[in-house]
Protein backbone atom coordinates (compact mmCIF):
# COMPACT_ATOMS: atom_id res chain seq x y z
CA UNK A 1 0.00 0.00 0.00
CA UNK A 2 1.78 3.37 -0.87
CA UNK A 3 1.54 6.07 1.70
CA UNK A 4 1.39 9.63 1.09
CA UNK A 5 4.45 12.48 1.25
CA UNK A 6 2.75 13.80 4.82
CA UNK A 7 3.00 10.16 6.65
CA UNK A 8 6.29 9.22 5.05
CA UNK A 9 7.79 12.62 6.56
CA UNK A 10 6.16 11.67 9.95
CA UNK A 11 7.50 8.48 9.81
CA UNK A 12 11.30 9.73 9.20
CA UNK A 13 10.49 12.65 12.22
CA UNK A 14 9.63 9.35 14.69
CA UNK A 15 13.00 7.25 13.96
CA UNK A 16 15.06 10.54 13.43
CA UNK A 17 13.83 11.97 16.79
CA UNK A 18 13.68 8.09 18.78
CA UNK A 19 16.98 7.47 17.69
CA UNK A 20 18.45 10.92 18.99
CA UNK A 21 16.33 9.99 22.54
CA UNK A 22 18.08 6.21 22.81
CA UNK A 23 21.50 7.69 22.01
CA UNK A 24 21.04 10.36 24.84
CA UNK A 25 19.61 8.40 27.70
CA UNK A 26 22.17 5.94 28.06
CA UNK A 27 24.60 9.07 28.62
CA UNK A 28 21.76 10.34 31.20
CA UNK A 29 21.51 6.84 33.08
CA UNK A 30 25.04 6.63 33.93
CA UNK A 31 25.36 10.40 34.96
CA UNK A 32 22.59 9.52 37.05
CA UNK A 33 20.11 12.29 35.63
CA UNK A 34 17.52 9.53 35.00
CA UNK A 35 16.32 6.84 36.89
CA UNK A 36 16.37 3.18 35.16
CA UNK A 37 13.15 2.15 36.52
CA UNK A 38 11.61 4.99 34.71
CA UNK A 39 13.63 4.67 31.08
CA UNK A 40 13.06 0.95 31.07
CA UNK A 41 8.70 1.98 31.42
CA UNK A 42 9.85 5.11 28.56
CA UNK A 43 11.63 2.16 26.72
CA UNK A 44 8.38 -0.10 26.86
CA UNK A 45 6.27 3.00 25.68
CA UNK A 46 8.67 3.40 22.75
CA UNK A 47 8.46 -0.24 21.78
CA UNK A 48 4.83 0.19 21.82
CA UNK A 49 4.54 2.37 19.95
CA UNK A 50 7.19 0.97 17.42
CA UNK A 51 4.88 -2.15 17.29
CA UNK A 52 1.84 0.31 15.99
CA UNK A 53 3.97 1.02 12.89
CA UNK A 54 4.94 -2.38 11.52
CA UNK A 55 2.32 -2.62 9.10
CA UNK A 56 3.44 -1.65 5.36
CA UNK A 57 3.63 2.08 5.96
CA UNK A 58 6.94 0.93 7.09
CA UNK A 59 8.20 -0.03 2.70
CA UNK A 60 8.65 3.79 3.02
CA UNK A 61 11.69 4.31 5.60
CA UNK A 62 14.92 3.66 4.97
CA UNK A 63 15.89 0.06 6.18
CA UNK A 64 19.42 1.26 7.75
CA UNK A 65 17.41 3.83 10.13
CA UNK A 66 15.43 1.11 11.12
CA UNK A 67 18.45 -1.11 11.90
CA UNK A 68 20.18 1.68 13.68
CA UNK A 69 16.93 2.13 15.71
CA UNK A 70 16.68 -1.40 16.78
CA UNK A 71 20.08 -1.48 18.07
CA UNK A 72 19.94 1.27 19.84
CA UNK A 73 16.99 -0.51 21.75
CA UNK A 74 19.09 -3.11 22.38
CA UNK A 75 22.05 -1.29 23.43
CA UNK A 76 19.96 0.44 26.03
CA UNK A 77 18.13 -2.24 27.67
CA UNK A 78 21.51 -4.27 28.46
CA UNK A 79 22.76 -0.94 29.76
CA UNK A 80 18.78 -0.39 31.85
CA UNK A 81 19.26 -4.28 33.02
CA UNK A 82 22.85 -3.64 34.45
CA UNK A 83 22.04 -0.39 36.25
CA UNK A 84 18.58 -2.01 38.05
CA UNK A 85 20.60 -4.79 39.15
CA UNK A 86 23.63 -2.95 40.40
CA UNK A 87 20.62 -0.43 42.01
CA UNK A 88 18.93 -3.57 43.60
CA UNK A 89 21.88 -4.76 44.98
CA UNK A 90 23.09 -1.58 46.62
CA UNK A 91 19.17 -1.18 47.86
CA UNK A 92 19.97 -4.77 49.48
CA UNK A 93 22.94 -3.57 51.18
CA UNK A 94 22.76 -1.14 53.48
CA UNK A 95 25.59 1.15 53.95
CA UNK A 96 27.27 1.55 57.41
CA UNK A 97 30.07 3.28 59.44
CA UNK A 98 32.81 1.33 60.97
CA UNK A 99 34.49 -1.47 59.73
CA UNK A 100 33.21 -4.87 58.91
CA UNK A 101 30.75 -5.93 56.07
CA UNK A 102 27.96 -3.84 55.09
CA UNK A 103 24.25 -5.27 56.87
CA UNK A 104 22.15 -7.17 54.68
CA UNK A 105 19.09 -4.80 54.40
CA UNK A 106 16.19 -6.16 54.43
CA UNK A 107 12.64 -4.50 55.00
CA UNK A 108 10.42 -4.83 58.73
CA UNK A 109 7.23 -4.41 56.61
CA UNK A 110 8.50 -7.22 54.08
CA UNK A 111 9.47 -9.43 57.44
CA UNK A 112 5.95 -9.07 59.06
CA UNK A 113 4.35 -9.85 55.88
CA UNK A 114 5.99 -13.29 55.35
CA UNK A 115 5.45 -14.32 59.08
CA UNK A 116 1.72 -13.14 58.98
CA UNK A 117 1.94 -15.49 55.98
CA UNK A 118 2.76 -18.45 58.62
CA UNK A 119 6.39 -18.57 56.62
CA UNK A 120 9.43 -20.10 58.70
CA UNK A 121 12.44 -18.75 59.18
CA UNK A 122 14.12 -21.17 57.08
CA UNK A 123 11.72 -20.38 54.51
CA UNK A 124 12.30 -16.97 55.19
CA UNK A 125 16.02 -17.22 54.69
CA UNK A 126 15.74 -19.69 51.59
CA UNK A 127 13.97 -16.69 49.76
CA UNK A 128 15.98 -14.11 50.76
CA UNK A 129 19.16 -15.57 50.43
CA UNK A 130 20.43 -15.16 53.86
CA UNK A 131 21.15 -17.76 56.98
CA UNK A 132 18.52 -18.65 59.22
CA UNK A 133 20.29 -16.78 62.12
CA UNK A 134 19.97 -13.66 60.12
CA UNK A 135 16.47 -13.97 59.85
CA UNK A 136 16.07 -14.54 63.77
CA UNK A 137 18.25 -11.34 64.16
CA UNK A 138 16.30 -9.36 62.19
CA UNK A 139 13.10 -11.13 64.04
CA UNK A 140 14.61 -9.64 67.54
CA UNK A 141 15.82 -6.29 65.97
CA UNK A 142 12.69 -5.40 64.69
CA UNK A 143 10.18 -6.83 67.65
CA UNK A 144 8.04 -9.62 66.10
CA UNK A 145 8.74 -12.35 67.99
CA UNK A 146 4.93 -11.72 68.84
CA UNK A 147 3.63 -12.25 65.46
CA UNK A 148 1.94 -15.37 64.43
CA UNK A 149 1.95 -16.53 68.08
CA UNK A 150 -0.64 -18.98 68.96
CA UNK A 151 -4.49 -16.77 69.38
CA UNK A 152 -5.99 -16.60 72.85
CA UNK A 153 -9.60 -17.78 72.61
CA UNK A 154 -11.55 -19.88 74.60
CA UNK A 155 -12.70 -23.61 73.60
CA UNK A 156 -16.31 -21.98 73.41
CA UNK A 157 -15.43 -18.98 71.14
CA UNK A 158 -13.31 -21.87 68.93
CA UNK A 159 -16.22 -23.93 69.06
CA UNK A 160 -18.62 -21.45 67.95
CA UNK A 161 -16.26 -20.33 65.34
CA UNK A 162 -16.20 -24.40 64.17
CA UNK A 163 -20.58 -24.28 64.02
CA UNK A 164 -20.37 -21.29 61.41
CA UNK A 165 -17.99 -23.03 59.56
CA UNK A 166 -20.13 -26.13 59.47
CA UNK A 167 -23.42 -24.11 58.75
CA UNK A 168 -22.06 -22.85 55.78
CA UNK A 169 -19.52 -25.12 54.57
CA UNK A 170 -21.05 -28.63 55.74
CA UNK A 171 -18.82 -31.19 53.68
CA UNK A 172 -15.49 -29.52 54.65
CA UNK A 173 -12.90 -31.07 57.11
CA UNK A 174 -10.32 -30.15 59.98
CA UNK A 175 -7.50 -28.64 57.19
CA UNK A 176 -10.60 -26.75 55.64
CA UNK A 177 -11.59 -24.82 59.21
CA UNK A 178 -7.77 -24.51 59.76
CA UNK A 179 -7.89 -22.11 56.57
CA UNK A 180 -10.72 -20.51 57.75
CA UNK A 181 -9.81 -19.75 60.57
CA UNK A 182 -5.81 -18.36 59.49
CA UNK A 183 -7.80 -16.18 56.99
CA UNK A 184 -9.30 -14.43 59.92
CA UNK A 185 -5.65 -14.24 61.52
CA UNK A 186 -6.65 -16.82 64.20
CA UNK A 187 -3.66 -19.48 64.64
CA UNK A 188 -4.92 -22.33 66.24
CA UNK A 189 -3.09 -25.70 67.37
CA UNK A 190 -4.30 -28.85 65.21
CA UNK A 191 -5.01 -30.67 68.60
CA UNK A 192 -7.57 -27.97 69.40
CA UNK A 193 -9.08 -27.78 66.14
CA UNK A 194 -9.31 -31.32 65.24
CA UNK A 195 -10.92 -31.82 69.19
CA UNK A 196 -13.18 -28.41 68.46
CA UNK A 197 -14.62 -30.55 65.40
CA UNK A 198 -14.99 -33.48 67.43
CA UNK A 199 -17.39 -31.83 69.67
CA UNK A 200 -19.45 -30.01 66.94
CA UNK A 201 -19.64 -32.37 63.81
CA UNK A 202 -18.08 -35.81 65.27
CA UNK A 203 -20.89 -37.12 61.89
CA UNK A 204 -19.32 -35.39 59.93
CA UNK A 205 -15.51 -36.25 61.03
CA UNK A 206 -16.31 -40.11 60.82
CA UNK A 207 -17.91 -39.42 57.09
CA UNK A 208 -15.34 -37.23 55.77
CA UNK A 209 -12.50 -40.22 56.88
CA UNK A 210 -13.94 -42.75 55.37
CA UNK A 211 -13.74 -40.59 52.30
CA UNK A 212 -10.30 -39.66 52.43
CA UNK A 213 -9.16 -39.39 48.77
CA UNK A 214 -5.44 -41.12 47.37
CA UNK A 215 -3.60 -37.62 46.53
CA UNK A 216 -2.06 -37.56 42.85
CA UNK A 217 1.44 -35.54 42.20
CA UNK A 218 1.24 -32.81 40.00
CA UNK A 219 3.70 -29.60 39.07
CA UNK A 220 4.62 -26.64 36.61
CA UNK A 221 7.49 -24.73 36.75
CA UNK A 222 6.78 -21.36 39.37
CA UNK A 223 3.91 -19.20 39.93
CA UNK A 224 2.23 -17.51 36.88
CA UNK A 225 3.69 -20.04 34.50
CA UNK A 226 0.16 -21.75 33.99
CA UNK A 227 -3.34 -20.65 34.75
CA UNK A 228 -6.41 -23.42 34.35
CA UNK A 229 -9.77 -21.27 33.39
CA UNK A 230 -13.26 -22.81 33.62
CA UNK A 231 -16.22 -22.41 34.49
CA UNK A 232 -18.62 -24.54 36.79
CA UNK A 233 -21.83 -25.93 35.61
CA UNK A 234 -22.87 -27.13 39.05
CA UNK A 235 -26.10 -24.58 39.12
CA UNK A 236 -26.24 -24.06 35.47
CA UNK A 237 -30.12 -25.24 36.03
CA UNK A 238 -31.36 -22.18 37.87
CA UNK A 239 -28.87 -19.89 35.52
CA UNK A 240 -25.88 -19.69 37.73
CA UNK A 241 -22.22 -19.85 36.46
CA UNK A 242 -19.71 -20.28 38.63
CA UNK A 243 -16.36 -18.31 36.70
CA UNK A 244 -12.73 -19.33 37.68
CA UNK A 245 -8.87 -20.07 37.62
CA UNK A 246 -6.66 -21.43 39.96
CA UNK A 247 -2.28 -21.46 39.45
CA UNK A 248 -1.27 -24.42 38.08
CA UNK A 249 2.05 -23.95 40.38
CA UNK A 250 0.56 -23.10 44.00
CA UNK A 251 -3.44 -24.29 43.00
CA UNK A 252 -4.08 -20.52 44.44
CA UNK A 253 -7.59 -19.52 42.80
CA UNK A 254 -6.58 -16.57 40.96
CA UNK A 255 -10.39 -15.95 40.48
CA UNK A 256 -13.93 -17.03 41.14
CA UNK A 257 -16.92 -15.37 40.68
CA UNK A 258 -20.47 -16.15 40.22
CA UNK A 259 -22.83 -14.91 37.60
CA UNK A 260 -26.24 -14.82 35.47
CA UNK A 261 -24.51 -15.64 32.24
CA UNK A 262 -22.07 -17.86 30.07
CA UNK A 263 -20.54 -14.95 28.09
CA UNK A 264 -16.55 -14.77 27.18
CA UNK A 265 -16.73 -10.88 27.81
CA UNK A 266 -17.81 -12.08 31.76
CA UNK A 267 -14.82 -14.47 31.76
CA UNK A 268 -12.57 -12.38 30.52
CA UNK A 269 -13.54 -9.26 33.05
CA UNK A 270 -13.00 -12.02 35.84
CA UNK A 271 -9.86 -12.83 34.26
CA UNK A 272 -8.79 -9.30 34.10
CA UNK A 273 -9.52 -8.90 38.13
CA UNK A 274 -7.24 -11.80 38.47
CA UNK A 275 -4.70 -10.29 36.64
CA UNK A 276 -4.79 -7.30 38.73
CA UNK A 277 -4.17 -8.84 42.07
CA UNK A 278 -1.94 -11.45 40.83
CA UNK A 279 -0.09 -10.49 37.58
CA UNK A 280 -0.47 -11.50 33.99
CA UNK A 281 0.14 -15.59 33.31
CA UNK A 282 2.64 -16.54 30.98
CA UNK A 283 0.14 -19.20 29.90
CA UNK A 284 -3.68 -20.38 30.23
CA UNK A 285 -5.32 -23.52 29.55
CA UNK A 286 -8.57 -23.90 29.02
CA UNK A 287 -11.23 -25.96 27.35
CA UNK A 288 -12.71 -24.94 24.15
CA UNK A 289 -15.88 -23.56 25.11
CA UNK A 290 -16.76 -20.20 23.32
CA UNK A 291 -16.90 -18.34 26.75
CA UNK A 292 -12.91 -18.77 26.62
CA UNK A 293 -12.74 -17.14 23.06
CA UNK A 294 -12.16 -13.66 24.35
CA UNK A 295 -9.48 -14.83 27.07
CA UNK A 296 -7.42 -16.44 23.96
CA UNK A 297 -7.57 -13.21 22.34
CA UNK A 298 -6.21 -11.47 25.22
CA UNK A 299 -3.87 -13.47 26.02
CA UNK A 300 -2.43 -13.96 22.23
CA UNK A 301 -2.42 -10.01 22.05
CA UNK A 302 -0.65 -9.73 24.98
CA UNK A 303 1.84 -12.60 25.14
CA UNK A 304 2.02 -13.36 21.35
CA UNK A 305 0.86 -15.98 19.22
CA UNK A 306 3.18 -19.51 18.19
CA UNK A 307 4.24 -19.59 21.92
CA UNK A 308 1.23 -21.38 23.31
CA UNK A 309 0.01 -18.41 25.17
CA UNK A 310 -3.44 -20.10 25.48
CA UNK A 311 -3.73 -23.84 25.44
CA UNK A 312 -6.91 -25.34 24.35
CA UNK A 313 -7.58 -29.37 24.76
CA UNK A 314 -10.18 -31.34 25.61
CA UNK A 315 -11.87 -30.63 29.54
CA UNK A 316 -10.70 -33.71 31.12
CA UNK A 317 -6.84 -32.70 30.28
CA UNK A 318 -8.00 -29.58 32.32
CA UNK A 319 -7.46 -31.64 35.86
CA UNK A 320 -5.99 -28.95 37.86
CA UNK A 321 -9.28 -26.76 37.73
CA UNK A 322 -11.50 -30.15 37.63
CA UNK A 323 -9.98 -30.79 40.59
CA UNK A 324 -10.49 -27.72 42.20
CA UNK A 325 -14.50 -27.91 41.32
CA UNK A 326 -15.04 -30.84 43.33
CA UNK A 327 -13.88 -28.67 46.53
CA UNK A 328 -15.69 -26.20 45.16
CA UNK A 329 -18.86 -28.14 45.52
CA UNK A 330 -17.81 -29.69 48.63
CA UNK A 331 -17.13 -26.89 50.32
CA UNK A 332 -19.66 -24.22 49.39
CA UNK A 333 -21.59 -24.75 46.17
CA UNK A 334 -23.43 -28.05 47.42
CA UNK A 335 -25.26 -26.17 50.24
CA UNK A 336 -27.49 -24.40 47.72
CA UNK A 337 -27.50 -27.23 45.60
CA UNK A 338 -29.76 -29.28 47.53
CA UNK A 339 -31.49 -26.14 48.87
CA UNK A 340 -32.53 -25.28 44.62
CA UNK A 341 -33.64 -29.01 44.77
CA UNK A 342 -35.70 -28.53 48.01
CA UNK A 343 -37.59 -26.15 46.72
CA UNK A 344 -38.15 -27.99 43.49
CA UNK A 345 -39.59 -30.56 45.88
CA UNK A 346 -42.06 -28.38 47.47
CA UNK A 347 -43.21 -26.88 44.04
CA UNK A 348 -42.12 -23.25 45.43
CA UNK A 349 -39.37 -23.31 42.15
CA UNK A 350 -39.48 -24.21 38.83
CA UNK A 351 -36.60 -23.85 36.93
CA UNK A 352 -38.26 -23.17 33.54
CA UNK A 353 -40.46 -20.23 35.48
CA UNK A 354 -38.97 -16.60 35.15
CA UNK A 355 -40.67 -15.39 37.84
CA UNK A 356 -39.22 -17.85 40.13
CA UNK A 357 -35.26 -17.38 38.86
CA UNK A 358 -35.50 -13.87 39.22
CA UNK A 359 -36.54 -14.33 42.99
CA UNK A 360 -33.85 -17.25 43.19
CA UNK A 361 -31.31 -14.53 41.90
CA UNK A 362 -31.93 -11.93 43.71
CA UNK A 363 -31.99 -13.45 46.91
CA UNK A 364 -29.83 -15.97 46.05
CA UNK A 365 -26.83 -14.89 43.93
CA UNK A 366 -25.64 -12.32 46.58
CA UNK A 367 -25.02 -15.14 48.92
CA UNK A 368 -23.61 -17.50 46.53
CA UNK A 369 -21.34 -14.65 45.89
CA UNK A 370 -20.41 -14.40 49.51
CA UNK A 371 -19.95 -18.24 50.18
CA UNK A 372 -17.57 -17.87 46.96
CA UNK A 373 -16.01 -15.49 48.51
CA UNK A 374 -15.45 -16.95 51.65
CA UNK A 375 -14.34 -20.53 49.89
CA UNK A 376 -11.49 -18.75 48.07
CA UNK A 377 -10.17 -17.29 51.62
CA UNK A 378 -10.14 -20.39 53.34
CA UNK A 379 -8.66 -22.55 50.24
CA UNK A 380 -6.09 -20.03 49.65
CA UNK A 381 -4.89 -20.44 53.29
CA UNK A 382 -5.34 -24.41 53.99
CA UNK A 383 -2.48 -26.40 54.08
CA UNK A 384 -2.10 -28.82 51.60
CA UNK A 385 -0.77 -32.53 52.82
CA UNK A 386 1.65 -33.28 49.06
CA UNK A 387 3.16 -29.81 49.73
CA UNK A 388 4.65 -30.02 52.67
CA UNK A 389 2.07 -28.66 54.85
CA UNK A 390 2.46 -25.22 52.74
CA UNK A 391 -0.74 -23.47 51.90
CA UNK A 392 -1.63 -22.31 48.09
CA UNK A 393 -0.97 -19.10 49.31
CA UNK A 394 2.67 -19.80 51.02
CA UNK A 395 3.48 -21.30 47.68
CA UNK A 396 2.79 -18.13 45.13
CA UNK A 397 4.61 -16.22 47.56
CA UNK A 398 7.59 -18.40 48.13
CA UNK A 399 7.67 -19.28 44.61
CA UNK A 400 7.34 -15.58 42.93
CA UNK A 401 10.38 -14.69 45.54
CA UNK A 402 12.44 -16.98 43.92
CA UNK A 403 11.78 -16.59 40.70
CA UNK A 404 13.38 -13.94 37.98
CA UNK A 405 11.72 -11.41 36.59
CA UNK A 406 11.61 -12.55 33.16
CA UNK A 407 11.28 -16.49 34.38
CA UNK A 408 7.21 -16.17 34.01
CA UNK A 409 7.78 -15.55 29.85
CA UNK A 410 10.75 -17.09 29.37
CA UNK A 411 9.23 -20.68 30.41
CA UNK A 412 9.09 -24.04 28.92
CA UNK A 413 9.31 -24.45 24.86
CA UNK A 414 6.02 -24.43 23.22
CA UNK A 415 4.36 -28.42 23.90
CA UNK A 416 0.19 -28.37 23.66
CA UNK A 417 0.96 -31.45 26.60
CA UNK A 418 1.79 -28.59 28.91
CA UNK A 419 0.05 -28.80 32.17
CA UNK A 420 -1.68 -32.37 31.75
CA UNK A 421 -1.37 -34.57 34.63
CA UNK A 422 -1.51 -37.77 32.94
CA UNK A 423 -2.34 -40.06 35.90
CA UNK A 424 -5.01 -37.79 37.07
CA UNK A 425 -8.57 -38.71 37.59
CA UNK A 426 -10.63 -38.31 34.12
CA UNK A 427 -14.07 -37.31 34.04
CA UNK A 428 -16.43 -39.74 33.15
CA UNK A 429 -18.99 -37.01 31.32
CA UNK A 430 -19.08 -36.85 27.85
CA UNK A 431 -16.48 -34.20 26.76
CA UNK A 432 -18.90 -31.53 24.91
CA UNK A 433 -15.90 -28.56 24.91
CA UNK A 434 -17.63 -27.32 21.46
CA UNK A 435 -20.90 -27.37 22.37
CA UNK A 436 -22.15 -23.57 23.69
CA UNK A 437 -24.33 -23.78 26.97
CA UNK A 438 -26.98 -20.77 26.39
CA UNK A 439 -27.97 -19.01 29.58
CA UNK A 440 -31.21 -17.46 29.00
CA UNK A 441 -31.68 -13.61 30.33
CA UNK A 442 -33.95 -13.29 33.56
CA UNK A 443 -36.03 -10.26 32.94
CA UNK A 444 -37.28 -8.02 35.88
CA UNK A 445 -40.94 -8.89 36.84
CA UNK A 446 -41.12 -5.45 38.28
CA UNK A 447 -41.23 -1.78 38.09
CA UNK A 448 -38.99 0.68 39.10
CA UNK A 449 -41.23 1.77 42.13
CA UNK A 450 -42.21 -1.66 42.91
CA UNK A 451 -37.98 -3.05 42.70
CA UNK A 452 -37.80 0.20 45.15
CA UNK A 453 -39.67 -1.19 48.40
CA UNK A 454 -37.17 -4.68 47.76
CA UNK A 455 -33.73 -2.61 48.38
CA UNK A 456 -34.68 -2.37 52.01
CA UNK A 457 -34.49 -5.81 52.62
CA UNK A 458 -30.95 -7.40 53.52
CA UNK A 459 -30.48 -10.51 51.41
CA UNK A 460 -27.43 -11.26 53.08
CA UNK A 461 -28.83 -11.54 56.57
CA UNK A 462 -27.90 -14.89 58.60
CA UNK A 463 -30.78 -16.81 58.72
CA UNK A 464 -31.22 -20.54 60.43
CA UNK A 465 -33.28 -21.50 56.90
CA UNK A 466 -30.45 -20.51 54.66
CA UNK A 467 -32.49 -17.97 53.03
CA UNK A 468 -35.64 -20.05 52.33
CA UNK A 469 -37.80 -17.90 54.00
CA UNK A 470 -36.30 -14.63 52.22
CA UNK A 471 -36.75 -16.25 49.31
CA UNK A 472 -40.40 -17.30 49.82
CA UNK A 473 -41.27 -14.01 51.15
CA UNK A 474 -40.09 -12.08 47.64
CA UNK A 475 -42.02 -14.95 45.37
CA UNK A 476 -45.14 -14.34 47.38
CA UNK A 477 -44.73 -10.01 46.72
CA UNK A 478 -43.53 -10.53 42.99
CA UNK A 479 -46.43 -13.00 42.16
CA UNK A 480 -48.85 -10.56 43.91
CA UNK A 481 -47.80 -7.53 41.80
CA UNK A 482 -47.44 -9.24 38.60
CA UNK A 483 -50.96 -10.65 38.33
C-alpha cells in the first residue's frame, strides 16, 4: 500500500527523533540524571509504539534507520538491566560506618508480611538468600517475635467459630476450618481444632475419613507459568455460572466469581480482576468452550501468538481446575444445591419459570457470591498434605520470591501437553468442549417503584433456613404484583 508524502515525513520525524532519545539516555543513566526504573517503562512506551507502525507504511523508511533504531533498543536495555541490578543490589545492602561488612538490608514491613503469611524462618532465609540466624536477628531487631503466636480464645469462642464453619460449609474437614480460621488471623493448634470438630460435627468427622481421597502428584514450573480457566456448571439449572482459575504452580484460585450468564466478555472481566491482584500468566489452559474465546484473544495479544500463550484441549486434560470444582462443591456450592432441589420438591421453584429465577437470583446470587467469597479465603490459606504442609498461598509467595523477573515468559518451549497430569482422575462425562451452553436472560418482573420497596431488605442476613424464607417471602410479593 503506498503512503502519502505527509506520513512518510512523519514516519522519518519518529526514527530521526527516537533514535536521537536512545542515544542520549544511556549518557543520562550513567550520569545519574535519570532513573532506570523509569527509562526501562519510557523504553516499553517506545516499543509500543514501534509495534503500531509495523504494518506496510513501514516499505517507506529507509531500512538502515530502522536497523540503527533497533540497536539502539538493544544497546539500552543491556545498559537499563545492568544499572537495576547494580541499584537492587546496593538497595539490598545497606551502607554503614565502621568497619566490617555492610548489613544485609532487608525491610520490617517485608518481614511481618511473610510471618503473617505463617512462613518459617528457614523459609524466610531460603527466599531471601540469607542464613537462618539472620532472619532470627532481624526477628529480635525489629520486635516480632509476637507475630503469628498462637491466638488466645476460649474452647467456646473456637467452638462457635467451628458451628459457622459447618453451617455454611457442611462437607469440609479439619485442614478446611484450619484455613478458615488463618484467613481471619486466628492461629490455632491442630489438637484444638481437630478436638473443636470433634465436639461439633463428630458425623461429619467419621464421614469425611472414610472418604479420604489417594492424593495424585502434579507440578509446573513457578507461579504464573500456567493458569487453568473454567467455568462450573454445578447450578447451570437455575442460571448460575460459577467463573474461575486457579495457578497451576501453587493451585491458588486466581479468580472465582459467580454470575447470570455464560458470556466470554464475563470471563474475561473475571480474568482481568485476576490479573490485577496477581499479575499477567505466561500461559492459560482452558477448554474450548466459546466463553474462553475472548481470554485467547487477550492473552495472544498480549503474550504473542506460536508460543502457546493459550492452550486449548479437551476438559478432562484440564485436571488442575477439575480438581479444584469438586472442593468447590464440597465446600460451598453443594449447600445451595440441595437447597434449589428442596424447593423444586415443594413446588415453590421451577426452573423453567422466570418469575421464580429472578426471585432465586436476587436473593440468592448475593449469597452464593459471599460463600464464593469466603471458599477462596479459606482454600487459599489451607495447608495442603503433598506440599509439605504449605498453603496455596505460602506457595505463590515463596515461589514468585524466587523466581526472575523474566522467568514467568521465558518458560518451557512451546508443547500443547503442557500442564496435563496424565495419571489424574478423568471425568467420566461426555467431553462436549464445542458445544455452547446458552444461559437465558432473567427479565425483571417489576417496576422501578415496585424493585424500590425490595432494596430495604438485607439478602445477606444470617438466617437458620439458609435464606428459604427470604426467598419465599419475595415470590409471594412478585407473584402478587405481577398478576
Amino acid at each position: 500500500m503506498a503512503i502519502d508524502m505527509a506520513e512518510q515525513r512523519f514516519l522519518h520525524n519518529f526514527f530521526d527523533s527516537a533514535i536521537s532519545y536512545l542515544e542520549d539516555l544511556p549518557v543520562k543513566i550513567e550520569s545519574g540524571e535519570s532513573d532506570p526504573q523509569a527509562a526501562l517503562l519510557q523504553l516499553e512506551l517506545l516499543i509500543r509504539d514501534f509495534s503500531f507502525l509495523i504494518t506496510d507504511s513501514l516499505q517507506g523508511v529507509n531500512e538502515d534507520s530502522i536497523c540503527h533504531f533497533m540497536n539502539a533498543i538493544g544497546n539500552l536495555a543491556c545498559l537499563i538491566a545492568v544499572s537495576v541490578e547494580r541499584e537492587e543490589i546496593n538497595h539490598f545492602c545497606a551502607s554503614r560506618r565502621g568497619r566490617g561488612r555492610p548489613a544485609i538490608y532487608i525491610p520490617k514491613d517485608q518481614l511481618r508480611f511473610l510471618k503473617e503469611n505463617n512462613f518459617k524462618n528457614v523459609e524466610i532465609a531460603n527466599m531471601l538468600l540469607v542464613s537462618p540466624k539472620t532472619i532470627s536477628r532481624r526477628i529480635s531487631l525489629f520486635g516480632l517475635e509476637c507475630v503469628n503466636e498462637y491466638s488466645h480464645i476460649t474452647d467456646d469462642q473456637l467452638d462457635t467459630l467451628a458451628e459457622d464453619f459447618i453451617h455454611d460449609h457442611p462437607f469440609s474437614g479439619q485442614r478446611s476450618f484450619e484455613g478458615y480460621l488463618r484467613a481471619r488471623s486466628l492461629r490455632i493448634q491442630r489438637v484444638r481444632i481437630r478436638d473443636s470438630l470433634y465436639r461439633v460435627d463428630p458425623c461429619g468427622v467419621q464421614e469425611r475419613r472414610r472418604k479420604a481421597l489417594h492424593r495424585r502428584v502434579y507440578s509446573v514450573k513457578m507461579p504464573n507459568s500456567l493458569w487453568h480457566i473454567d467455568t462450573n456448571h454445578k447450578l447451570i439449572r437455575w442460571n448460575f455460572v460459577i467463573f474461575g482459575g486457579i495457578d497451576g504452580f501453587s493451585r491458588l484460585p486466581v479468580f472465582l466469581e459467580v454470575h447470570n450468564n455464560n458470556r466470554s466478555s464475563t470471563m474475561l472481566n473475571c480474568f482481568l480482576n485476576g490479573v490485577k491482584e496477581y499479575g499477567l500468566p505466561s500461559r492459560v489452559r482452558c477448554d474450548k468452550g466459546r466463553e474462553n474465546v475472548a481470554v485467547s484473544q487477550f492473552m495472544l495479544n498480549e503474550r504473542g501468538p506460536e508460543r502457546g500463550s493459550c492452550i486449548t484441549g479437551r476438559s478432562v486434560h484440564n485436571q488442575r481446575v477439575e480438581r479444584f470444582w469438586r472442593d468447590l462443591f464440597a465446600g460451598c456450592t453443594s449447600l445451595f444445591y440441595y437447597i434449589f432441589y428442596y424447593l423444586e420438591d415443594i413446588e415453590a421453584l421451577s426452573h423453567t419459570n422466570m418469575y421464580d429465577l429472578f426471585c432465586l437470583h436476587y436473593v440468592f446470587e448475593p449469597r452464593i457470591a459471599h460463600h464464593i467469597k469466603l471458599f477462596r479465603e479459606t482454600y487459599s490459606h489451607h495447608r495442603m498434605r503433598t506440599e509439605g504442609n504449605r498453603s496455596p498461598l505460602q506457595l505463590w509467595i515463596s515461589g514468585m520470591a524466587t523466581m526472575n523477573d523474566t522467568d514467568v515468559v521465558n518458560t518451557l518451549d512451546y508443547d500443547c501437553r503442557y500442564g496435563i497430569d496424565w495419571d489424574g482422575p478423568v471425568s467420566l462425562q461426555c467431553d462436549d468442549d464445542d458445544n455452547e451452553t446458552f444461559v437465558p436472560q432473567i427479565p425483571c418482573p417489576l417496576t422501578d417503584e415496585q424493585l424500590v420497596l425490595l432494596k430495604d431488605i438485607d439478602v445477606l442476613e444470617e438466617r437458620d433456613d439458609f435464606g428459604v424464607g427470604l426467598y419465599l417471602q419475595i415470590r409471594d410479593y412478585v407473584n402478587s404484583v405481577s398478576v
